[in-house]
Protein backbone atom coordinates (compact mmCIF):
# COMPACT_ATOMS: atom_id res chain seq x y z
CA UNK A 1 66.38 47.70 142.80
CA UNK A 2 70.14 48.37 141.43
CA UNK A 3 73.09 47.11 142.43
CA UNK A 4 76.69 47.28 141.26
CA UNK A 5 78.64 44.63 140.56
CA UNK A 6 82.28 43.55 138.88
CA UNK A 7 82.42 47.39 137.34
CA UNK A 8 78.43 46.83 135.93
CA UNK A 9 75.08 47.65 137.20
CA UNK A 10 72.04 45.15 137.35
CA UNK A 11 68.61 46.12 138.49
CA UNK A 12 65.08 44.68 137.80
CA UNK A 13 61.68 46.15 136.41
CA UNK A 14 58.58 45.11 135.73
CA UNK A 15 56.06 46.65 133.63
CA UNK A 16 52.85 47.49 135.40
CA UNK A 17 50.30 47.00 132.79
CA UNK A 18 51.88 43.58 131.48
CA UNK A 19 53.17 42.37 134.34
CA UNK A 20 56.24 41.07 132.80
CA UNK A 21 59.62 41.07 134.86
CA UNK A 22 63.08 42.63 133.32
CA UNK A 23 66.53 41.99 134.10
CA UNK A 24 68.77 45.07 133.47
CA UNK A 25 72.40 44.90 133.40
CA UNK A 26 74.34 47.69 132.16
CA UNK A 27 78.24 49.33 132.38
CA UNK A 28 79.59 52.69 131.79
CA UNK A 29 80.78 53.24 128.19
CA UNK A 30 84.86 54.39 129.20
CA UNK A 31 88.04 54.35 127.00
CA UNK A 32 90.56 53.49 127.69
CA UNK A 33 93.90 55.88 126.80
CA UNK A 34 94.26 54.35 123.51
CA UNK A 35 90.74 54.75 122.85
CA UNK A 36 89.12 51.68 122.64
CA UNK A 37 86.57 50.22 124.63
CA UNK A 38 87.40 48.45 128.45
CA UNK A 39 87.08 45.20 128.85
CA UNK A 40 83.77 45.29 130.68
CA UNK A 41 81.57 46.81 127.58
CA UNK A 42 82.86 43.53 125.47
CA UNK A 43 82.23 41.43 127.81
CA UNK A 44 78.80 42.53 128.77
CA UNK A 45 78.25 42.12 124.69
CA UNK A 46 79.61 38.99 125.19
CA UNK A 47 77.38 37.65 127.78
CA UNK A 48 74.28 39.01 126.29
CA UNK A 49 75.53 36.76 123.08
CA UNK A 50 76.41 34.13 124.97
CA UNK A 51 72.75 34.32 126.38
CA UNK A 52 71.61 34.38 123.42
CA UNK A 53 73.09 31.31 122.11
CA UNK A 54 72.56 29.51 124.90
CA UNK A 55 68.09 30.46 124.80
CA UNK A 56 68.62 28.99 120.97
CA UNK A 57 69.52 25.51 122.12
CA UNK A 58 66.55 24.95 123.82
CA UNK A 59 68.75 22.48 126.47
CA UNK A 60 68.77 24.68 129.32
CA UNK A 61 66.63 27.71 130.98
CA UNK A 62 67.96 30.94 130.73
CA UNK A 63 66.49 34.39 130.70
CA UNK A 64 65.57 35.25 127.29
CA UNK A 65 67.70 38.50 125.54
CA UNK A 66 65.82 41.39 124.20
CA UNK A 67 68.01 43.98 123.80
CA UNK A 68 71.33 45.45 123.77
CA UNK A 69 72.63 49.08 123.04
CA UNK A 70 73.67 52.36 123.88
CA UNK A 71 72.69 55.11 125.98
CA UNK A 72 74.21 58.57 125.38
CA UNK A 73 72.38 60.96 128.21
CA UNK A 74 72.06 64.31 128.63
CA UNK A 75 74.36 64.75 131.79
CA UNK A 76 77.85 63.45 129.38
CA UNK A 77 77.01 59.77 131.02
CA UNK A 78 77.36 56.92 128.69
CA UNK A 79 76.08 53.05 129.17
CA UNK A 80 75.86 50.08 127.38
CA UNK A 81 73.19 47.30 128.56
CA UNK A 82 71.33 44.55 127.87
CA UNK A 83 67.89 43.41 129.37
CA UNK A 84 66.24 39.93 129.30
CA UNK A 85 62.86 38.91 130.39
């Protein structure tokens, strides 16, 4: 399932052999005409840090951050995401 949301995409997986559910949550890598990245690729790093921080106070339940990166397809289309489990 993926829907689109505040400029970024979220969806969910799970892996069939392990059984273990993914959160997916990723945004179009655009520039912006001076080049630099839009607002919605740092904040997506900035919730997946915030995330991060948050899982390493071990006050609170939140879904736990496994990665966070760059995707440069084939097709010219460019994303930046993060998962959590």
């Amino acid at each position: 399932t993926t829907c689109t949301s505040s400029g970024a995409s979220i969806s969910a997986a799970i892996d069939s052999i392990t059984g273990t559910k993914y959160f997916i949550k990723q945004a179009s890598l655009s520039q912006s005409q001076h080049g630099s990245s839009t607002s919605s690729n740092d904040m997506l790093y900035a919730e997946y840090q915030g995330v991060k921080e948050m899982l390493e106070t071990n006050t609170i339940k939140v879904p736990k951050p496994i990665a966070f990166g760059e995707y440069h397809g084939n097709n010219g289309v460019s994303s930046r995401g993060c998962s959590f489990v």
